[in-house]
Protein backbone atom coordinates (compact mmCIF):
# COMPACT_ATOMS: atom_id res chain seq x y z
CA UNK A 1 1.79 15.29 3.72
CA UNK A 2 4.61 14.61 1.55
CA UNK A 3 8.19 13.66 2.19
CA UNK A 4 10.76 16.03 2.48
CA UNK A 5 12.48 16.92 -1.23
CA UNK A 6 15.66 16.46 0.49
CA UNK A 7 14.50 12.86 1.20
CA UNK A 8 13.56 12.38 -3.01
CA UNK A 9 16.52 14.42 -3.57
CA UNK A 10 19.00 11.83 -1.73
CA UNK A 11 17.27 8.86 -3.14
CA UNK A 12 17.67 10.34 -6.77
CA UNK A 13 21.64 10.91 -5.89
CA UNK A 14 22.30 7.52 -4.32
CA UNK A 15 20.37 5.64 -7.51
CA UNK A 16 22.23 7.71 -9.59
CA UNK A 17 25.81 7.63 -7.96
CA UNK A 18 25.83 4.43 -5.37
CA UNK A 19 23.93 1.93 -7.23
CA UNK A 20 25.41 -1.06 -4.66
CA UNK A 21 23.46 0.81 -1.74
CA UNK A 22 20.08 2.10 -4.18
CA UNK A 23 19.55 -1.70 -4.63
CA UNK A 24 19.44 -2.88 -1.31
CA UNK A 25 17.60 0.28 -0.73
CA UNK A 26 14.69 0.16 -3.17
CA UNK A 27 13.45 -3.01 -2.07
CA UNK A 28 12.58 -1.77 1.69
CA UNK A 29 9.98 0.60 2.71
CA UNK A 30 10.32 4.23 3.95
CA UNK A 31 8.04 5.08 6.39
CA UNK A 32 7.99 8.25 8.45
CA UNK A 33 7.48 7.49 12.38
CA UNK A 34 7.74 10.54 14.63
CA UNK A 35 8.41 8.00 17.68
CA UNK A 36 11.78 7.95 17.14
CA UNK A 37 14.76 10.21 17.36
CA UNK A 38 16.43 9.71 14.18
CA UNK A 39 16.21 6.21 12.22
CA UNK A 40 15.76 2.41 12.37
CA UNK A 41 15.38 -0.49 10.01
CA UNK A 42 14.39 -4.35 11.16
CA UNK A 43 15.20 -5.17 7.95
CA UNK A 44 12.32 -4.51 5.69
CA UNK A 45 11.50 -1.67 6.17
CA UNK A 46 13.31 1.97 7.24
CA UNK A 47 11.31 4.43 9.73
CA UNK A 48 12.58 7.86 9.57
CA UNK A 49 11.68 10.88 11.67
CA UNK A 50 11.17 13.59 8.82
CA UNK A 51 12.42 16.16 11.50
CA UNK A 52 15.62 14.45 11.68
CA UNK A 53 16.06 13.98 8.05
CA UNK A 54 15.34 17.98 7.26
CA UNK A 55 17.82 18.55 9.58
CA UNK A 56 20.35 16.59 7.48
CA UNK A 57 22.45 17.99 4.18
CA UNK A 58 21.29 15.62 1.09
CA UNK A 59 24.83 14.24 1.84
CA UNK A 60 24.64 13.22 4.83
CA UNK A 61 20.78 11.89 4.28
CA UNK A 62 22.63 9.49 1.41
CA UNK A 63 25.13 8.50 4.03
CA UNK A 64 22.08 7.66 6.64
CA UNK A 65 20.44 5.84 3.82
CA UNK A 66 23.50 3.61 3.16
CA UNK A 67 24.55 3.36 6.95
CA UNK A 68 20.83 1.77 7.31
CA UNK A 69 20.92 -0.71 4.33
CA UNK A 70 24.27 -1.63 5.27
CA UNK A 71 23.28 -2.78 8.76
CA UNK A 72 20.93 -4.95 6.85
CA UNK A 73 23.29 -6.27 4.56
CA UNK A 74 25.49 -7.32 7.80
CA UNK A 75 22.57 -8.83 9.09
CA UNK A 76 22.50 -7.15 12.76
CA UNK A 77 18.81 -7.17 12.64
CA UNK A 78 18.78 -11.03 12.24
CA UNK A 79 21.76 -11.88 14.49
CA UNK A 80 21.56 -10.43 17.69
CA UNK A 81 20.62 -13.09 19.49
CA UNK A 82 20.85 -12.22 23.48
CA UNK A 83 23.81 -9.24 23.20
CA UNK A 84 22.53 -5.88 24.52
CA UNK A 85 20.82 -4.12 21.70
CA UNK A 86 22.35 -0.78 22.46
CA UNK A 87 25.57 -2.10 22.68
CA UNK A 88 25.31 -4.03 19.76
CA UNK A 89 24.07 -0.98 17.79
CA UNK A 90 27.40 0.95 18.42
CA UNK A 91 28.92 -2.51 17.37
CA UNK A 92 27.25 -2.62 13.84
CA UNK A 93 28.44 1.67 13.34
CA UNK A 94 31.92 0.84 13.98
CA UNK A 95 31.57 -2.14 11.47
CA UNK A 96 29.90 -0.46 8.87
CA UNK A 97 30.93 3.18 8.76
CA UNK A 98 34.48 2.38 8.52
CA UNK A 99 33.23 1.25 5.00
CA UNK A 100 31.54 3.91 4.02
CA UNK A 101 33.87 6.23 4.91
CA UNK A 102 35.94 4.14 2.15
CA UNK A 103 33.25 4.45 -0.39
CA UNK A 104 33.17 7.72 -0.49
CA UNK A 105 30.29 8.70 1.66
CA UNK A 106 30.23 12.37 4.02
CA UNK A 107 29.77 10.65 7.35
CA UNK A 108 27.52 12.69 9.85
CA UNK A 109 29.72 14.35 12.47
CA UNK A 110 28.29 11.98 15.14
CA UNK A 111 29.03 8.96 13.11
CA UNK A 112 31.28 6.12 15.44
CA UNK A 113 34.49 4.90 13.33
CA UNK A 114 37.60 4.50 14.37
CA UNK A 115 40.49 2.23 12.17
CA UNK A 116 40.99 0.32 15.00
CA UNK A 117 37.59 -1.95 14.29
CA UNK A 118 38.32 -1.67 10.18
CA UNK A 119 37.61 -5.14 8.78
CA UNK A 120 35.90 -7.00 12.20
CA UNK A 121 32.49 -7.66 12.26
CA UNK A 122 30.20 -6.18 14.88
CA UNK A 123 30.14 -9.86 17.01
CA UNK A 124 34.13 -9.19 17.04
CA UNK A 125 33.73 -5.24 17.98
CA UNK A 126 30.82 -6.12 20.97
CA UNK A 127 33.19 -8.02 22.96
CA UNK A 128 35.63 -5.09 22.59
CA UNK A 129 33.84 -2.57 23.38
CA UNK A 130 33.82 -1.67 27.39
CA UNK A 131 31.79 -4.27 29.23
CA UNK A 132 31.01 -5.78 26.02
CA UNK A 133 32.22 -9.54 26.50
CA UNK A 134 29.05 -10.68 28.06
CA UNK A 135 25.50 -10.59 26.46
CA UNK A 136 22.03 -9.65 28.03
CA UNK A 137 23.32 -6.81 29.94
CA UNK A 138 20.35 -5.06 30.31
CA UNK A 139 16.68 -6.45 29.09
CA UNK A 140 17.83 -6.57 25.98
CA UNK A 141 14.02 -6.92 25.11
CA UNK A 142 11.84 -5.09 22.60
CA UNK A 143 11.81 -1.66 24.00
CA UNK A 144 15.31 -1.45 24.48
CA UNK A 145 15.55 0.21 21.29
CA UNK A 146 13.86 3.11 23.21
CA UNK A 147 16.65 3.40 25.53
CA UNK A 148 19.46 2.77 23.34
CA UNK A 149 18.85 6.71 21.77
CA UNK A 150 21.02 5.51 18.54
CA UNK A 151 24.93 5.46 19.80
CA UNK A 152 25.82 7.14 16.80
CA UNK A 153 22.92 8.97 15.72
CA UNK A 154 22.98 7.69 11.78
CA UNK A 155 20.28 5.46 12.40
CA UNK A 156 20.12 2.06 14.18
CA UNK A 157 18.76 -1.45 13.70
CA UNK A 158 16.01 -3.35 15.86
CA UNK A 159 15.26 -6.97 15.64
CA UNK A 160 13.50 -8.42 12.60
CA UNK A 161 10.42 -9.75 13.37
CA UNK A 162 7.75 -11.57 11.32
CA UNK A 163 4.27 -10.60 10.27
CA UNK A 164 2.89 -11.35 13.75
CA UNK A 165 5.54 -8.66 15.06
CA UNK A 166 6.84 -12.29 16.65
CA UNK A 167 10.74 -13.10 16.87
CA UNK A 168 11.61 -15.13 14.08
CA UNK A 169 12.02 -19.09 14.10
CA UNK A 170 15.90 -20.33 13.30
CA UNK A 171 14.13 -21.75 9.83
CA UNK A 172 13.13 -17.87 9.09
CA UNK A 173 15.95 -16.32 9.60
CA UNK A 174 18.20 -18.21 7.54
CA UNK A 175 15.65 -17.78 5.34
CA UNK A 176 15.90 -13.87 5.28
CA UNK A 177 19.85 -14.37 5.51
CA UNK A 178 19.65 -16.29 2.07
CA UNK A 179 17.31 -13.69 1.22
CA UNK A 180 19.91 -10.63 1.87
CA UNK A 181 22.56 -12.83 -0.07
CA UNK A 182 20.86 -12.89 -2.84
CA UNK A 183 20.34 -8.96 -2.85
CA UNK A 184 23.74 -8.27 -1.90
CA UNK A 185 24.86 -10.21 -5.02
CA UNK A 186 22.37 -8.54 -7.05
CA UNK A 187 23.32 -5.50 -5.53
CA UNK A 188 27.19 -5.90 -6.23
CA UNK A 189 26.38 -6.76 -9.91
CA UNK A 190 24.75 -3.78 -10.68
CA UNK A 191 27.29 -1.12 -8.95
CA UNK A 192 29.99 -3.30 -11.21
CA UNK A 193 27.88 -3.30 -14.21
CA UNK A 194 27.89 0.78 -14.28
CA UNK A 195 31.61 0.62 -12.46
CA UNK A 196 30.45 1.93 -8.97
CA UNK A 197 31.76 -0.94 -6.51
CA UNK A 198 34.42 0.69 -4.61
CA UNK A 199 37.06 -1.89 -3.44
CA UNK A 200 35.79 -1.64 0.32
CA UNK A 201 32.50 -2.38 -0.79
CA UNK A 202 34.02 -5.85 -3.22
CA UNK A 203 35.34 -6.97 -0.02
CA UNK A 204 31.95 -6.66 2.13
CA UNK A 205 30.89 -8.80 -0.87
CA UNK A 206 33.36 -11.18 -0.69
CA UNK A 207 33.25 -11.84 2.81
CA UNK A 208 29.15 -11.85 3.29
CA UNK A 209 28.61 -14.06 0.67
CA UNK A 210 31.06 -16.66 0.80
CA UNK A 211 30.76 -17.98 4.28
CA UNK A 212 28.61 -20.23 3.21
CA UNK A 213 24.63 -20.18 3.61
CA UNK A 214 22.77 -23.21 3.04
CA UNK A 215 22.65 -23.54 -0.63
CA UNK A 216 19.08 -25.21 -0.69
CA UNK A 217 17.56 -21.59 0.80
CA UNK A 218 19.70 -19.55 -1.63
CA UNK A 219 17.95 -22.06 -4.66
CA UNK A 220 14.76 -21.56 -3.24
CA UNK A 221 15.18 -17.62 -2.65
CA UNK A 222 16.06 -17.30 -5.98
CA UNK A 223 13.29 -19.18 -7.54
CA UNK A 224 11.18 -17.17 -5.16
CA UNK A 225 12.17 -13.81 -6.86
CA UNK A 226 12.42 -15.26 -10.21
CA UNK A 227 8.48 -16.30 -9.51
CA UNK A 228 7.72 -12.80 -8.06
CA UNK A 229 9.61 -11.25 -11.48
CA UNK A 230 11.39 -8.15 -10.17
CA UNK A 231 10.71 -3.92 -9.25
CA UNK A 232 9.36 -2.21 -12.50
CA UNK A 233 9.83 1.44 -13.58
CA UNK A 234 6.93 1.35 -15.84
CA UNK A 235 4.49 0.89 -13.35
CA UNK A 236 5.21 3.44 -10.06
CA UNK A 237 5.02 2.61 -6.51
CA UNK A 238 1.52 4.53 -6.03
CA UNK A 239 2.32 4.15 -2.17
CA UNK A 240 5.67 6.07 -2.64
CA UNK A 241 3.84 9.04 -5.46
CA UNK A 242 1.31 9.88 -2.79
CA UNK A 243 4.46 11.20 -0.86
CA UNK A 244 6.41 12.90 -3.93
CA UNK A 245 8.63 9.75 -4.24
CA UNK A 246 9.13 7.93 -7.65
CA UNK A 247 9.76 4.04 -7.09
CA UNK A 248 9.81 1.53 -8.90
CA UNK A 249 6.90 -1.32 -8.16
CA UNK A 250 7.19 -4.81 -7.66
CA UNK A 251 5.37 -6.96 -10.17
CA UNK A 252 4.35 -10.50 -10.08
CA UNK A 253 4.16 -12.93 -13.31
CA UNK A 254 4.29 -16.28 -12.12
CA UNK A 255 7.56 -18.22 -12.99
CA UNK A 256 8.01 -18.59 -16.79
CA UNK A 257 10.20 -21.91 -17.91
CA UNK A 258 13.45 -22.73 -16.17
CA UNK A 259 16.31 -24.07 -17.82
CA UNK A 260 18.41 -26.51 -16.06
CA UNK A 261 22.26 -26.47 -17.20
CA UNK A 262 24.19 -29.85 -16.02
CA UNK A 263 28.43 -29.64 -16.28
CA UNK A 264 28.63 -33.24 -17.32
CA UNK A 265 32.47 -33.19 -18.04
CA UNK A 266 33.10 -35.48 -14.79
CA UNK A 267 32.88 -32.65 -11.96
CA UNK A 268 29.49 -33.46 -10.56
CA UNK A 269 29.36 -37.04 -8.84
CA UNK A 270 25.89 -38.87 -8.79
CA UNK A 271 25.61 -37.95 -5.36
CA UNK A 272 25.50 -34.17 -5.51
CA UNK A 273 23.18 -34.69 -8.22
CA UNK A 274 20.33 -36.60 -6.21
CA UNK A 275 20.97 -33.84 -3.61
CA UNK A 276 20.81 -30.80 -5.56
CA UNK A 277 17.26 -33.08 -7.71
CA UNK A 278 16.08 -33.84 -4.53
CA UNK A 279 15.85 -30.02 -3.71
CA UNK A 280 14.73 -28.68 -7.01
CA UNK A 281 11.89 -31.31 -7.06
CA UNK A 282 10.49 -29.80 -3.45
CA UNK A 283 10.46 -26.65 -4.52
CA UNK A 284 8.66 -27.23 -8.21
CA UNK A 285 6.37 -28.41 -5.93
CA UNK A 286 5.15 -24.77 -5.00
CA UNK A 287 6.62 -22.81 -8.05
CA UNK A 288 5.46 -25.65 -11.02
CA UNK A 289 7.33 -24.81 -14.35
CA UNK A 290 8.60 -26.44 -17.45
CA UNK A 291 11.42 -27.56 -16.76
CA UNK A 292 14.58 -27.69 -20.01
CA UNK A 293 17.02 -29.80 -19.25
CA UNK A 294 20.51 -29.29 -20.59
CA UNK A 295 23.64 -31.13 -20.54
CA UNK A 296 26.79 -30.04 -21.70
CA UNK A 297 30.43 -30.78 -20.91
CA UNK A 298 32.58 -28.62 -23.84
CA UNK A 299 29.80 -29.15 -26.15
CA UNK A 300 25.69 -29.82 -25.53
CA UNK A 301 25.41 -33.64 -25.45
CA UNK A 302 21.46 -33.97 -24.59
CA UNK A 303 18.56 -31.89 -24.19
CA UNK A 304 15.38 -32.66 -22.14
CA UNK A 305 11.93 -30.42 -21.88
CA UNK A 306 9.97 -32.01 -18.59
CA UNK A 307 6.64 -30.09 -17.73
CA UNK A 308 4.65 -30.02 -14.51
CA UNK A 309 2.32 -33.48 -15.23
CA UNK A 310 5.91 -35.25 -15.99
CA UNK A 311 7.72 -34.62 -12.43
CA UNK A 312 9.24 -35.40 -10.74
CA UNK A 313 12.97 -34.39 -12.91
CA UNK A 314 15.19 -37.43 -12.68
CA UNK A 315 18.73 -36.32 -13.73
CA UNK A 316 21.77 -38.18 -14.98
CA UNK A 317 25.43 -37.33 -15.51
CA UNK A 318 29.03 -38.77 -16.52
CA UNK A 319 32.18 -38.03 -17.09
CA UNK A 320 32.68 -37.04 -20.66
CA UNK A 321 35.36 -34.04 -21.93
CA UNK A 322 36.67 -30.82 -21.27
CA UNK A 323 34.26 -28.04 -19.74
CA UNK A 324 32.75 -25.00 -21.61
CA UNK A 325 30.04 -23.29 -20.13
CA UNK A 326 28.52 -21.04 -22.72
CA UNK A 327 26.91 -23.34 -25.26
CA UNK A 328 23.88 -23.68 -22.94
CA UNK A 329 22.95 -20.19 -22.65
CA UNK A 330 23.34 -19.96 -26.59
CA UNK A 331 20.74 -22.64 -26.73
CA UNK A 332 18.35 -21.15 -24.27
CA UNK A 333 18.28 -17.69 -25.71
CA UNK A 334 17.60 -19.61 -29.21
CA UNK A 335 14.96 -22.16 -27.91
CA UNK A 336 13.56 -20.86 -24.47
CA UNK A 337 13.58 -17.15 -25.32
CA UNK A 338 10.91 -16.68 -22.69
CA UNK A 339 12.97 -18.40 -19.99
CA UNK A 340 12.51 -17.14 -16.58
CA UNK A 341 15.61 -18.39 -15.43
CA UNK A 342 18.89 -20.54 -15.54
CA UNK A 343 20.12 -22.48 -12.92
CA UNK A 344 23.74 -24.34 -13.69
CA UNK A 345 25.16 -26.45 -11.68
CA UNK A 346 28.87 -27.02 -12.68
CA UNK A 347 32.27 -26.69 -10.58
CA UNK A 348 32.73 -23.35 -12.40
CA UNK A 349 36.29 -24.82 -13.83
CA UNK A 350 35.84 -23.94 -17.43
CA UNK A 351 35.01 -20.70 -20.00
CA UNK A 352 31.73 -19.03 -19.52
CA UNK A 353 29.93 -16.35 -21.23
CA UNK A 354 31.56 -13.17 -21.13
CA UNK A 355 28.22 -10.69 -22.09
CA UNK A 356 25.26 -11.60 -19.43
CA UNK A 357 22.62 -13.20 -21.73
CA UNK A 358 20.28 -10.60 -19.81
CA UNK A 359 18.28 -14.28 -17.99
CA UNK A 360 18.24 -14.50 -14.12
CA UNK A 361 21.61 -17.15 -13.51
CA UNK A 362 22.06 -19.12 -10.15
CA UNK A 363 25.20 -20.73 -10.50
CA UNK A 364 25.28 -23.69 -7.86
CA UNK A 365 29.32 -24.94 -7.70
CA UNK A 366 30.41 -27.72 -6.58
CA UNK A 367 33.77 -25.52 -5.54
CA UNK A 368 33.89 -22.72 -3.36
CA UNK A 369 33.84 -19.68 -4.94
CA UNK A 370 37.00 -18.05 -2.89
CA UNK A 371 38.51 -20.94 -4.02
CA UNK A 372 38.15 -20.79 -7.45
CA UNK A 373 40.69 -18.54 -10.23
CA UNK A 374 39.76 -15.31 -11.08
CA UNK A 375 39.30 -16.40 -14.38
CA UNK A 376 36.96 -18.94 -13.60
CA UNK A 377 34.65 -16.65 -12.10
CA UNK A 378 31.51 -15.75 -14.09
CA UNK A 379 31.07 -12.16 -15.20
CA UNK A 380 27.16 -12.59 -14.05
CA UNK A 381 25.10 -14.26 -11.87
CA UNK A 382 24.47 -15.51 -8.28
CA UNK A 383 26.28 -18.06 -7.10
CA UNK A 384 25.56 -20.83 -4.30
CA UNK A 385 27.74 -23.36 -2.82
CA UNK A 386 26.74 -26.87 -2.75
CA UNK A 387 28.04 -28.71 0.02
């Protein structure tokens, strides 16, 4: 049986006019489940009942969509912890749909908002909400989902669990956080790219990314992706076609050479640079690569091509001039033109390219990024904080 057109229909409208939210959206899976009143995501996936979506204008199915990915992208199914689930579900809609409504979005009638709760997370919200400054009021288990009938009927959150259907380990759910960073950056660049990031969404930006996750997951994430390429809309999801869905599919094609861009103009000390070595090293370790090493300060001083029988990469740096970030991506898109990515670590306190050189770019800065001018910041590109 296929999906509902008004399903398709709302997926073609928020690729076409909310890029921020398609994103996030395209890379979880829709799955119908009849179980449940209206909607839920863990975090990977979204389960729908199709009833309660035909009931919905394409409107407001766009506005479920995007209330859904945004509880991901606040990270209520990883962060939980003991607080009542129901509870913590009205939480998250107060959070999010304040932003939405800000975006632009038709909020269902039943949608909870008020301006009171603009601009706190859902943590702040729970312990304002009646009873809410305690946790574990109720079983707060894995059926309580069942109970909690979705506060605001838009769609709720459950835990994220792994592939067991266990709770995840501490280690795994930073590892999913780092993993939702990365998309939300991704994410962010696109909507700005076609200029589609409202100004309530560049602050959810601001503040998710830059309380700052452990860099060495974001690096890893990131090489992770890079390895598993990205979605494709040459080849279709065939899951999502059976249903009358067009998707894009995700395609795998190993990691192709990295370039490595070192800021030698005196901003990196020695020992960031055996930290941030150390880290690469472990993970070349599962994603081997040729590795071109590049240092630059205002101009390219040395380059370096290591492969995977001459690890591990020792680096070296000093203090030399002035700082001027481009020169490296001009010599990777002339001598690495099938580079699979470039990871530069600098303090982001110089000129940097100004058209995206169209190469996957982790910036890892030795200076906060709130804490950095606006000129400074690059026009593309994730960026990590190494602390």
């Amino acid at each position: 049986m296929k999906k509902s057109p008004k399903l398709a229909k709302a997926i073609a409208r928020t690729v076409l006019d909310h890029p921020f939210f398609a994103t996030l959206l395209l890379r979880m899976r829709l799955r119908e489940d009849r179980d449940i009143k209206t909607a839920c995501t863990d975090g990977r996936q979204i389960r729908y009942n199709p009833d309660f979506i035909d009931s919905l204008s394409v409107d407001h199915i766009v506005f479920v969509l995007a209330h859904l990915v945004m509880h991901v992208a606040h990270f209520h199914p990883l962060r939980r912890s003991a607080r009542h689930l129901s509870r913590f579900n009205k939480a998250g809609d107060y959070a999010i749909n304040g932003i939405l409504k800000e975006a632009g979005l038709k909020l269902l009638p039943s949608a909870l908002w008020h301006d009171s709760f603009d601009n706190l997370a859902a943590e702040q919200i729970y312990d304002r909400l009646p009873g809410g400054s305690g946790d574990g009021e109720g079983d707060g288990g894995e059926n309580d989902m069942a109970h909690s009938d979705d506060p605001g009927g838009c769609g709720g959150f459950e835990d994220a669990r792994d592939d067991y259907d266990k709770p995840l380990s501490k280690a795994q759910r930073q590892r999913e956080e780092a993993e939702v960073t990365v998309a939300i950056q991704r994410a962010a660049q696109a909507a700005k790219a076609q200029g589609k990031l409202p100004s309530s969404l560049a602050r959810l930006v601001d503040e998710l990314v830059h309380p700052v996750l452990d860099w060495r997951e974001i690096l890893r994430t990131f090489i992770d992706h890079t390895a598993g390429n990205d979605y494709s809309w040459n080849q279709p999801n065939r899951r999502h076609i059976a249903d009358g869905i067009y998707l894009p599919s995700f395609r795998s094609n190993g990691l192709k050479p990295l370039v490595l861009a070192i800021d030698t103009s005196g901003s990196i000390t020695q020992r960031e640079l055996n930290q941030f070595q150390a880290e690469l090293n472990d993970i070349l370790q599962s994603y081997p690569s040729t590795v071109n090493v590049v240092y630059c300060d205002c101009q390219i001083s040395a380059t370096h091509t290591i492969t995977p029988d001459q690890y591990p990469v020792e680096l070296d740096t000093a203090g030399f001039g002035g700082t001027d970030l481009c020169p490296p991506f001009d010599w990777a898109v002339k001598n690495v033109p099938d580079a699979g990515c470039i990871i530069y670590l600098t303090d982001l306190r110089g000129i940097s390219p100004e058209t995206d050189p169209g190469i996957p770019t982790l910036w890892i800065s030795t200076t906060r990024e709130r804490d950095l001018p606006e000129c400074f910041l690059p026009k593309f590109g994730n960026i990590a904080t190494l602390e």
